[in-house]
C-alpha atoms as a PDB file:
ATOM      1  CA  UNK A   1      97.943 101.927  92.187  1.00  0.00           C
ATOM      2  CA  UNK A   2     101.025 102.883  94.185  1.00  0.00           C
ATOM      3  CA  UNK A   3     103.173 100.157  92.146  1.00  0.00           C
ATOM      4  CA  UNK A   4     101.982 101.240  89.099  1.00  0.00           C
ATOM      5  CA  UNK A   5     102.972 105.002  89.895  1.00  0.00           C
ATOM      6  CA  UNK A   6     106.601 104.200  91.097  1.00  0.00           C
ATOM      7  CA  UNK A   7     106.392 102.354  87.750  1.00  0.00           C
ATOM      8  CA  UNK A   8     105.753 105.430  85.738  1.00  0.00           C
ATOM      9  CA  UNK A   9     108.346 107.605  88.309  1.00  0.00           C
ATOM     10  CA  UNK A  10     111.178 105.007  87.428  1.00  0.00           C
ATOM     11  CA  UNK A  11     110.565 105.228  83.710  1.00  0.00           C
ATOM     12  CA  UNK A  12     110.294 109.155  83.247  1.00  0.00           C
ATOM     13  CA  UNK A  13     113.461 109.065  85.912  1.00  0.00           C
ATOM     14  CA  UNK A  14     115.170 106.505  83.488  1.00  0.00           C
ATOM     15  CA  UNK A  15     114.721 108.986  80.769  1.00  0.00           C
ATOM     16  CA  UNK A  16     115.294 112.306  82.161  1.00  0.00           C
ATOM     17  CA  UNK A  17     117.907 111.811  84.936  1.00  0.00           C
ATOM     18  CA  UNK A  18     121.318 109.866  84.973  1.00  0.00           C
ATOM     19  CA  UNK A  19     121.400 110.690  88.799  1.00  0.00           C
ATOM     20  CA  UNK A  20     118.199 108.531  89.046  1.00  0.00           C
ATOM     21  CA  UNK A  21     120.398 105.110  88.121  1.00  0.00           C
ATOM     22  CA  UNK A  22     122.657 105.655  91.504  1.00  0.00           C
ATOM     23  CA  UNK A  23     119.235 104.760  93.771  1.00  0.00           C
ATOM     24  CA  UNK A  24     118.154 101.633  91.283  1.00  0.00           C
ATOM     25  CA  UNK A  25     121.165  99.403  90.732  1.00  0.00           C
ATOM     26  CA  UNK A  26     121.379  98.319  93.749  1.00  0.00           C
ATOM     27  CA  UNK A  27     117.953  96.788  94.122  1.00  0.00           C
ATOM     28  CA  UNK A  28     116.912  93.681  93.969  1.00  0.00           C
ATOM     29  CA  UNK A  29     116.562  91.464  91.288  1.00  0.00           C
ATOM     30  CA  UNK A  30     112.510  90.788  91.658  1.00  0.00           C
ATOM     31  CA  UNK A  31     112.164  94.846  91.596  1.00  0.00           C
ATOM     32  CA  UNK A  32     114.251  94.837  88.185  1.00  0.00           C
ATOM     33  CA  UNK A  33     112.363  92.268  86.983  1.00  0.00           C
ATOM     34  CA  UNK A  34     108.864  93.374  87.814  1.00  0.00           C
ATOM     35  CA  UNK A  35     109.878  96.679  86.135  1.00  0.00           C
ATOM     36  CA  UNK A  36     110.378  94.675  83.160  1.00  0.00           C
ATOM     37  CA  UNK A  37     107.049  93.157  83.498  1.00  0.00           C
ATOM     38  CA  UNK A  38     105.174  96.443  83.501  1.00  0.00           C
ATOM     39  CA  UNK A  39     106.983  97.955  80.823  1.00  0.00           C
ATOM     40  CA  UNK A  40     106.308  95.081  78.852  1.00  0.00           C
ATOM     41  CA  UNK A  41     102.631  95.318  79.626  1.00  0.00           C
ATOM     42  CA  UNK A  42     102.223  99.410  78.224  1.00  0.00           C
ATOM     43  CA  UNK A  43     104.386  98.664  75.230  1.00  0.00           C
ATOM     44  CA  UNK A  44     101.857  95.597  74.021  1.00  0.00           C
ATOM     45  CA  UNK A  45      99.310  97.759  75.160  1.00  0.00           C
ATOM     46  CA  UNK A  46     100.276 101.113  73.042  1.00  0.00           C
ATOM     47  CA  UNK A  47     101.685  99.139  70.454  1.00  0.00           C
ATOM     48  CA  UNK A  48      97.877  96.678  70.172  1.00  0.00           C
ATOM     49  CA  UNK A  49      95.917  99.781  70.326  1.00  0.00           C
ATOM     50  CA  UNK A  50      98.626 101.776  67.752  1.00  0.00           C
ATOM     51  CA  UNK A  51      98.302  98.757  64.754  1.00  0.00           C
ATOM     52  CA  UNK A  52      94.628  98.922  65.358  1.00  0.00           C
ATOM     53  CA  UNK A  53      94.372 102.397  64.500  1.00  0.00           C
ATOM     54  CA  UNK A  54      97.662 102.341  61.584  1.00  0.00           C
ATOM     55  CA  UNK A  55      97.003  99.021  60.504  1.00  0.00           C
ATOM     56  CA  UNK A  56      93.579  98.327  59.292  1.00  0.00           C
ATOM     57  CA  UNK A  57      94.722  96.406  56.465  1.00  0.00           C
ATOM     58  CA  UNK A  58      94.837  93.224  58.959  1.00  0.00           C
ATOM     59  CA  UNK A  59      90.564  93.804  58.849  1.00  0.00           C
ATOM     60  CA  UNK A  60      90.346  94.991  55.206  1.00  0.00           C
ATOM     61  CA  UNK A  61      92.240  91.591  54.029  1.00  0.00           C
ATOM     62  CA  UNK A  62      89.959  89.807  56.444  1.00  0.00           C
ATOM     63  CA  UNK A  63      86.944  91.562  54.131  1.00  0.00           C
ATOM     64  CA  UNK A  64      88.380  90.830  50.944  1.00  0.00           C
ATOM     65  CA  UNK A  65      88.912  87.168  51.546  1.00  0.00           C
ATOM     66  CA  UNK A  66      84.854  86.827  52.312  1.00  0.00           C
ATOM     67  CA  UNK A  67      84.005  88.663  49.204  1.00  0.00           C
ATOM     68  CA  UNK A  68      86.326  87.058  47.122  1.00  0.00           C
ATOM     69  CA  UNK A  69      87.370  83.005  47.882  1.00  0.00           C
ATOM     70  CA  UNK A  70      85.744  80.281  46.634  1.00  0.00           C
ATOM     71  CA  UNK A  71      83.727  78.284  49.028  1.00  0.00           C
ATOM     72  CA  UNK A  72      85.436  76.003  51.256  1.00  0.00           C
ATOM     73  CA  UNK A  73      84.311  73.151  53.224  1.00  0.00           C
ATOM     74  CA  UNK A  74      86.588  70.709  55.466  1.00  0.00           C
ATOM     75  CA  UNK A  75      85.174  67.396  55.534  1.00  0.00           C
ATOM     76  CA  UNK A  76      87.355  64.527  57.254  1.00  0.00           C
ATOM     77  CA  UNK A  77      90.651  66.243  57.127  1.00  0.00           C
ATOM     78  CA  UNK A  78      90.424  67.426  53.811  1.00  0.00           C
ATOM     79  CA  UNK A  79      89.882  70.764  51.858  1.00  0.00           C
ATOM     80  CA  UNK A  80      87.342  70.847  49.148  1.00  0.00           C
ATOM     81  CA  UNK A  81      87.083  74.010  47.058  1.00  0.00           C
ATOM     82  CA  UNK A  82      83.944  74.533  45.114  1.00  0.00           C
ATOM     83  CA  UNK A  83      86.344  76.269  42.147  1.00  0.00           C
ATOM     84  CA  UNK A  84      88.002  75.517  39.214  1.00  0.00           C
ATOM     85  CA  UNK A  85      91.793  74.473  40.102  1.00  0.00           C
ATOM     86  CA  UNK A  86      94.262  76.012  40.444  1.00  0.00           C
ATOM     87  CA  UNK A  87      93.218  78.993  41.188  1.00  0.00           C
ATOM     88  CA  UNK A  88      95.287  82.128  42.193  1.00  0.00           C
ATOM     89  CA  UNK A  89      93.859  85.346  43.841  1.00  0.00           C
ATOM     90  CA  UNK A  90      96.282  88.216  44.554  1.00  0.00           C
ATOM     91  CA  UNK A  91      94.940  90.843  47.286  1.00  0.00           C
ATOM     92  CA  UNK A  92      95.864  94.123  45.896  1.00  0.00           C
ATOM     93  CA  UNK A  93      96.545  96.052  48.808  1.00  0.00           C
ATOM     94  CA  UNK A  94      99.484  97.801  49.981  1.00  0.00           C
ATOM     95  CA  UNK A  95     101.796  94.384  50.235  1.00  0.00           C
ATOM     96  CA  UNK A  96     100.466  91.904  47.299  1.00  0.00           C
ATOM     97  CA  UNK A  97      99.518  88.730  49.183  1.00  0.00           C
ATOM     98  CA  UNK A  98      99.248  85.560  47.168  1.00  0.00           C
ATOM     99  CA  UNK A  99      96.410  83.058  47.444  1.00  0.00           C
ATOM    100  CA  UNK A 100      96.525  79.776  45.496  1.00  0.00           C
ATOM    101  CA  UNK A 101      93.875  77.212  45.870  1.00  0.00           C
ATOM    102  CA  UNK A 102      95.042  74.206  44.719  1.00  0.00           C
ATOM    103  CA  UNK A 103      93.527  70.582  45.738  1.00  0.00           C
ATOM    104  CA  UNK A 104      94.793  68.847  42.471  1.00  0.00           C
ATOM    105  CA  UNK A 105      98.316  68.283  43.016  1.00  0.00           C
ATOM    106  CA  UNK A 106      99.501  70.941  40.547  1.00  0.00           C
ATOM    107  CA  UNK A 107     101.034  73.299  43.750  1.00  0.00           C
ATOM    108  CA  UNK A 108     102.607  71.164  46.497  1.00  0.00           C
ATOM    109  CA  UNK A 109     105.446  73.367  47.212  1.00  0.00           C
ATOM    110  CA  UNK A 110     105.255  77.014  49.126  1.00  0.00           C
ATOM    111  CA  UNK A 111     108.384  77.677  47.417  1.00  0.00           C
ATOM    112  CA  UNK A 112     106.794  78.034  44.160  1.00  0.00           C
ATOM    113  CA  UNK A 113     105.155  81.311  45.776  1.00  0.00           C
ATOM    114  CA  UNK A 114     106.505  84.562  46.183  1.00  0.00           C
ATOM    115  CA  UNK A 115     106.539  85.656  49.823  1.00  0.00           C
ATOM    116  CA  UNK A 116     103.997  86.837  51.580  1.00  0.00           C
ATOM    117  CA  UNK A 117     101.281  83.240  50.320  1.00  0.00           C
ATOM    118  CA  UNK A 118      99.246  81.421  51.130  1.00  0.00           C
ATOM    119  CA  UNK A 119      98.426  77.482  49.478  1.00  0.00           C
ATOM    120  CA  UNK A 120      95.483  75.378  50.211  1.00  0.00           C
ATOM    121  CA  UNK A 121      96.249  72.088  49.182  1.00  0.00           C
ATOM    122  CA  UNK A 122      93.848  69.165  49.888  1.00  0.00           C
ATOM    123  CA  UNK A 123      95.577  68.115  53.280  1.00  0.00           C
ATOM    124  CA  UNK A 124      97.804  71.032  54.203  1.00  0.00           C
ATOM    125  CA  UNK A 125      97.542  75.404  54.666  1.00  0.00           C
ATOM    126  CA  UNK A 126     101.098  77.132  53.735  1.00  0.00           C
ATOM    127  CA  UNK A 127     101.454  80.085  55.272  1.00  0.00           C
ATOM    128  CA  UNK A 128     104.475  81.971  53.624  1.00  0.00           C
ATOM    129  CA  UNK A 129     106.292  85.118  55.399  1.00  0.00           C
ATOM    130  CA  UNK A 130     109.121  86.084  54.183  1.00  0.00           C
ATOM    131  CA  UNK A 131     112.113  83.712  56.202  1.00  0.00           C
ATOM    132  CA  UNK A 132     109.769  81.278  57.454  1.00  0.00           C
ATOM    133  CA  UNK A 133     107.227  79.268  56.118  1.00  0.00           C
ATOM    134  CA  UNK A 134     104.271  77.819  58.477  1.00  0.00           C
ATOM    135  CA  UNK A 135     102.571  74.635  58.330  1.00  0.00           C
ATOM    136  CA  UNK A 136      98.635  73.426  59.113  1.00  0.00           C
ATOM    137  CA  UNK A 137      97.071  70.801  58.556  1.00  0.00           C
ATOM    138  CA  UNK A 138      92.973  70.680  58.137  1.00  0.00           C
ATOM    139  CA  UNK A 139      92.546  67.578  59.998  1.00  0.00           C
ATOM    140  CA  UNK A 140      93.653  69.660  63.165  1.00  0.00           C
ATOM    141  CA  UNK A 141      91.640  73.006  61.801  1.00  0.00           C
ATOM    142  CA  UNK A 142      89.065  73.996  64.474  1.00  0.00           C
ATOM    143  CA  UNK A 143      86.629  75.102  61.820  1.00  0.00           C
ATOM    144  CA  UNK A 144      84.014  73.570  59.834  1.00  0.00           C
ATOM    145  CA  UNK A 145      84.513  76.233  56.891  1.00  0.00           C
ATOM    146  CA  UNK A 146      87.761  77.996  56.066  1.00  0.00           C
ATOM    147  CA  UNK A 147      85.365  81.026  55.725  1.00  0.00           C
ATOM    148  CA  UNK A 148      85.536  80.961  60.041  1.00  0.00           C
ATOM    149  CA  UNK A 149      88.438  82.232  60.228  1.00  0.00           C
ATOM    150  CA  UNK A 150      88.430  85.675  58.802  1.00  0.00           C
ATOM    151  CA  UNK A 151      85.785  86.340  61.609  1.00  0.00           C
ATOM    152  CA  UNK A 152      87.666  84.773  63.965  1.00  0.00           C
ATOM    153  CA  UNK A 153      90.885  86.847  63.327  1.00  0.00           C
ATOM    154  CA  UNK A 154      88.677  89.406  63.732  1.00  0.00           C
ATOM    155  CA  UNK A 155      87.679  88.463  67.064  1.00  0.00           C
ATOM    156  CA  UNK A 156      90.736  87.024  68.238  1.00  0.00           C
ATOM    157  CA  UNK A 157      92.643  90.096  66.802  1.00  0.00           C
ATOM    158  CA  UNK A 158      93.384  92.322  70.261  1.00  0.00           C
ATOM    159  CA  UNK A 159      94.026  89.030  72.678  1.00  0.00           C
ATOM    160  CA  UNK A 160      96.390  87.343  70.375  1.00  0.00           C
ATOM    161  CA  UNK A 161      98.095  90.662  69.376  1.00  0.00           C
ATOM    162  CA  UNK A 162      98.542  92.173  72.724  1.00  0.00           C
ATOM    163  CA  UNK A 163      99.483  88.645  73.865  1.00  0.00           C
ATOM    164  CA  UNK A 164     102.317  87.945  71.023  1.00  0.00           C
ATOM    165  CA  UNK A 165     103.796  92.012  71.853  1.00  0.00           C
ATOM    166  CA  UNK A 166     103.561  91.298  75.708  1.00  0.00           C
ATOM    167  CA  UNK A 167     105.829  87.996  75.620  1.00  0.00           C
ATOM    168  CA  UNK A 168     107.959  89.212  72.381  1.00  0.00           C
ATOM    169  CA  UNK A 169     108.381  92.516  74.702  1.00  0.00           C
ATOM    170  CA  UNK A 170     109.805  90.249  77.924  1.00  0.00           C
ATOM    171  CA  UNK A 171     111.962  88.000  75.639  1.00  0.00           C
ATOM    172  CA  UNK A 172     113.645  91.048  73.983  1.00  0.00           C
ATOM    173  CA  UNK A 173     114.140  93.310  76.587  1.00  0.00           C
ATOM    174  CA  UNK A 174     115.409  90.616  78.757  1.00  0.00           C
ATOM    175  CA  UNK A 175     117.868  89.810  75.713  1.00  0.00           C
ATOM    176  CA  UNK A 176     119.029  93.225  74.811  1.00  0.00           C
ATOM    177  CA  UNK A 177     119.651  93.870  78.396  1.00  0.00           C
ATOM    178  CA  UNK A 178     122.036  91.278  79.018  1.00  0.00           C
ATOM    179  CA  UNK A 179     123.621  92.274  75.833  1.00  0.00           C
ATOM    180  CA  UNK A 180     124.015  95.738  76.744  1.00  0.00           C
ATOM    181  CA  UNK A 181     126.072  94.601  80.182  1.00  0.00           C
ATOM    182  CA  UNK A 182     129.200  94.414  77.912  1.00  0.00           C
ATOM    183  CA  UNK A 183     128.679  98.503  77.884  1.00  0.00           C
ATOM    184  CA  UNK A 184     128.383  98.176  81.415  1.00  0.00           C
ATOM    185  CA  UNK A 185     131.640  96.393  82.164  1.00  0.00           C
ATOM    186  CA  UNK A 186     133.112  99.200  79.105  1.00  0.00           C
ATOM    187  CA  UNK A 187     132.081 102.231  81.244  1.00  0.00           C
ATOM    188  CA  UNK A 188     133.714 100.918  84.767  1.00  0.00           C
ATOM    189  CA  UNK A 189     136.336  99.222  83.053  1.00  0.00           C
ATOM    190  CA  UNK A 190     138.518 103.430  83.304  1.00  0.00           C
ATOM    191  CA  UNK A 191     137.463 103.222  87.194  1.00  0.00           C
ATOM    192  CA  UNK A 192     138.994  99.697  88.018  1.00  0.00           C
ATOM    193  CA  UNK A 193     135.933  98.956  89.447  1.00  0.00           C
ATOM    194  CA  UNK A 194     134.204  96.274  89.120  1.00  0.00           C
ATOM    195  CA  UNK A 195     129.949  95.922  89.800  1.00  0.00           C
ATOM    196  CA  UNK A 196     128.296  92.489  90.580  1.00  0.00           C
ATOM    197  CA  UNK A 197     126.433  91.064  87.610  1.00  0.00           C
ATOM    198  CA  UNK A 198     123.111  91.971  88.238  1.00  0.00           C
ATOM    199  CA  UNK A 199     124.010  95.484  89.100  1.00  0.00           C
ATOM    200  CA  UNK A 200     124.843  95.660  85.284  1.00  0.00           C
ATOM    201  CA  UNK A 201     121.865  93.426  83.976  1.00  0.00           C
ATOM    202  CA  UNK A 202     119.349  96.480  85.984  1.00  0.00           C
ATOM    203  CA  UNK A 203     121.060  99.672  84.801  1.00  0.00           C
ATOM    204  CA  UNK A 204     121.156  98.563  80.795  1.00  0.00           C
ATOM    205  CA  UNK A 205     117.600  97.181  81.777  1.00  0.00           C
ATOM    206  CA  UNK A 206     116.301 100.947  83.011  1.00  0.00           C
ATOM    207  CA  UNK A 207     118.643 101.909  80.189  1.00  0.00           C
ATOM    208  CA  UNK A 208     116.401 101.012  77.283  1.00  0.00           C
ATOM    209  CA  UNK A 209     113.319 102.793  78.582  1.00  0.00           C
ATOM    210  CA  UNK A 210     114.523 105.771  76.840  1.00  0.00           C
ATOM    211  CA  UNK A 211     115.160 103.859  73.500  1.00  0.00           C
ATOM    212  CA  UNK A 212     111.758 102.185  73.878  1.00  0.00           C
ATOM    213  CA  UNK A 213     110.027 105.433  74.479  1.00  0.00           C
ATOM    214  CA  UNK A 214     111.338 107.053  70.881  1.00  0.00           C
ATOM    215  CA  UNK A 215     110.202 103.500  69.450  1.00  0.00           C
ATOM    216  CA  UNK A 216     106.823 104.002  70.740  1.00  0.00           C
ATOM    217  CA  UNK A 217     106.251 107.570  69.960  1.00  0.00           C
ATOM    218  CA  UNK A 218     107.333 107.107  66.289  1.00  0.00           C
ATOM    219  CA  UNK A 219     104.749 103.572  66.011  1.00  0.00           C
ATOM    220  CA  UNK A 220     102.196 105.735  66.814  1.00  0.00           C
ATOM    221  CA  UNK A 221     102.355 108.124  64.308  1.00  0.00           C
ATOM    222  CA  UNK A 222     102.214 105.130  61.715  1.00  0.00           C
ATOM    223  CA  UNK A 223     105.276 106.030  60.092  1.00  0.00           C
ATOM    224  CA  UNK A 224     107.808 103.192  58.777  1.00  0.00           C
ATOM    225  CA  UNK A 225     111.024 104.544  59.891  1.00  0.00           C
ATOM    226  CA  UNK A 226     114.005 101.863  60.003  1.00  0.00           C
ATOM    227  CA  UNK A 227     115.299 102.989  63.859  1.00  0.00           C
ATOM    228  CA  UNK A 228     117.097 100.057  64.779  1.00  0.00           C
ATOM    229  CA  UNK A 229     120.582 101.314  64.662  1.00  0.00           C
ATOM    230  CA  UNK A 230     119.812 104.697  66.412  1.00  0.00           C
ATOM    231  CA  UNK A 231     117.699 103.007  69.008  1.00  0.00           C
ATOM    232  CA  UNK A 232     120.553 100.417  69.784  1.00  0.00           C
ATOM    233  CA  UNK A 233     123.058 103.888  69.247  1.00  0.00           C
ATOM    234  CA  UNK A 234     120.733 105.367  72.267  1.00  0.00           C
ATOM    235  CA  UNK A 235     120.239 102.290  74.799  1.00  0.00           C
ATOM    236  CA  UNK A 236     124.170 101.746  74.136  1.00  0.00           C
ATOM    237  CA  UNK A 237     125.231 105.475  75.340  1.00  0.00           C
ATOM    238  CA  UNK A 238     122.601 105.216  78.194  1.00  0.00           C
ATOM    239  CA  UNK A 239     123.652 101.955  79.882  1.00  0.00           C
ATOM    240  CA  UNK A 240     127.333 103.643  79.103  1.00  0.00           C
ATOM    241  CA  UNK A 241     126.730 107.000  80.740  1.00  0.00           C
ATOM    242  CA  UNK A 242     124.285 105.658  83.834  1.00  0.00           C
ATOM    243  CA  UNK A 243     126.866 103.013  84.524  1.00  0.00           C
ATOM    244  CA  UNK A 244     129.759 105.529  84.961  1.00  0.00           C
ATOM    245  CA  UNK A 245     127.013 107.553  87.062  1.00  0.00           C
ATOM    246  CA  UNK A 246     127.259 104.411  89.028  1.00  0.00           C
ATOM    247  CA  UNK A 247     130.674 104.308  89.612  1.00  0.00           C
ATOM    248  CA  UNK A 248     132.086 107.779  89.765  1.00  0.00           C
ATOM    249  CA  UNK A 249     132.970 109.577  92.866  1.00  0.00           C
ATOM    250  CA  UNK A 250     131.924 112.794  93.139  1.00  0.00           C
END
């Protein structure tokens, strides 16, 4: 209870007061570190909770694939579809997804989808995002009928969410921080004076609380607002400013 409540003490402090910086860059790199690990743990956890209650599309395509595929049966590594072939189903929600069941030979390339799809060929499951294209193959598909899975995404939907934000979270933060030391060595660079390392790495780590915060508040309204460059605008000026806090003499 008492770490979690320094916790939420550093990152209002980190927000609200550049004076706050001077008692925190000096500490060491396990209490830098373990603030990382908390904040990663209340963004997955907003942000889980926040596409539940935006994003029920995730459920409603879930819904729409019982009512409307074909049945499906794996039988010794290979997809049977009870259908005539090819066959193409289009979910008409808000982003057109593409479903092509195809076990005669006809589609064998993703490619010939547009983005988001998804194939079912007799040995293989495309799975087609736009950049990327993912690869499965029945023989290693841990359910008897395709049908499974919508009610295991279901399910599996808060675990493997909050798990995918909470490491995604780490990774990033981690990333961006040790980016943002170049504004670091920038903001002592007038002051000829030069901070070890991690010093930097924990003041542009405190310094994207603030950024992270505006992220969060605007996910949870459910609006679609491209922030990227004014939350990288934001973290930049903060590491700047809280690094020169640092270093001035007063």
């Amino acid at each position: 209870m008492l770490v979690l409540l320094l916790f939420y003490r550093q990152a209002y402090s980190a927000v609200t007061d550049f004076s706050f910086y001077r008692t925190i860059f000096e500490q060491p790199l396990r209490q830098t570190l373990l603030y990382l690990l908390y904040l990663a743990v209340h963004v997955a956890a907003i942000l889980t909770l926040s596409l539940a209650w935006h994003g029920p599309e995730l459920f409603e395509i879930s819904n729409w694939a019982e009512e409307n595929f074909p049945p499906l049966q794996i039988r010794d590594g290979q997809l049977f579809v009870e259908s005539e072939q090819p066959l193409v189903k289009k979910y008409p929600g808000r982003q057109l997804i593409t479903f092509v069941f195809d076990t005669t030979g006809t589609y064998e390339d993703p490619q010939q989808l547009e983005e988001p799809s998804m194939l079912f060929t007799r040995e293989k499951l495309y799975l087609s995002i736009p950049g990327q294209t993912l690869t499965f193959l029945w023989s290693e598909w841990p359910f008897p009928e395709v049908e499974d899975v919508t009610r295991f995404v279901k399910r599996a939907y808060f675990p493997s969410a909050y798990s995918l934000i909470f490491f995604s979270t780490l990774l990033v933060g981690g990333t961006w921080a040790l980016i943002l030391t170049s504004i670091g060595f920038l903001a002592t660079a007038r002051s000829a004076i030069r901070l070890p390392f991690q010093q930097y790495f924990t003041i542009a780590l405190y310094s994207l609380t603030p950024a992270i915060v505006i992220d969060l508040a605007v996910r949870m309204t459910g609006l679609e607002v491209p922030l990227f460059p004014f939350l990288l605008i934001t973290a930049a000026i903060y590491t700047y400013l809280a690094t020169y806090q640092c270093v001035v003499v007063e």
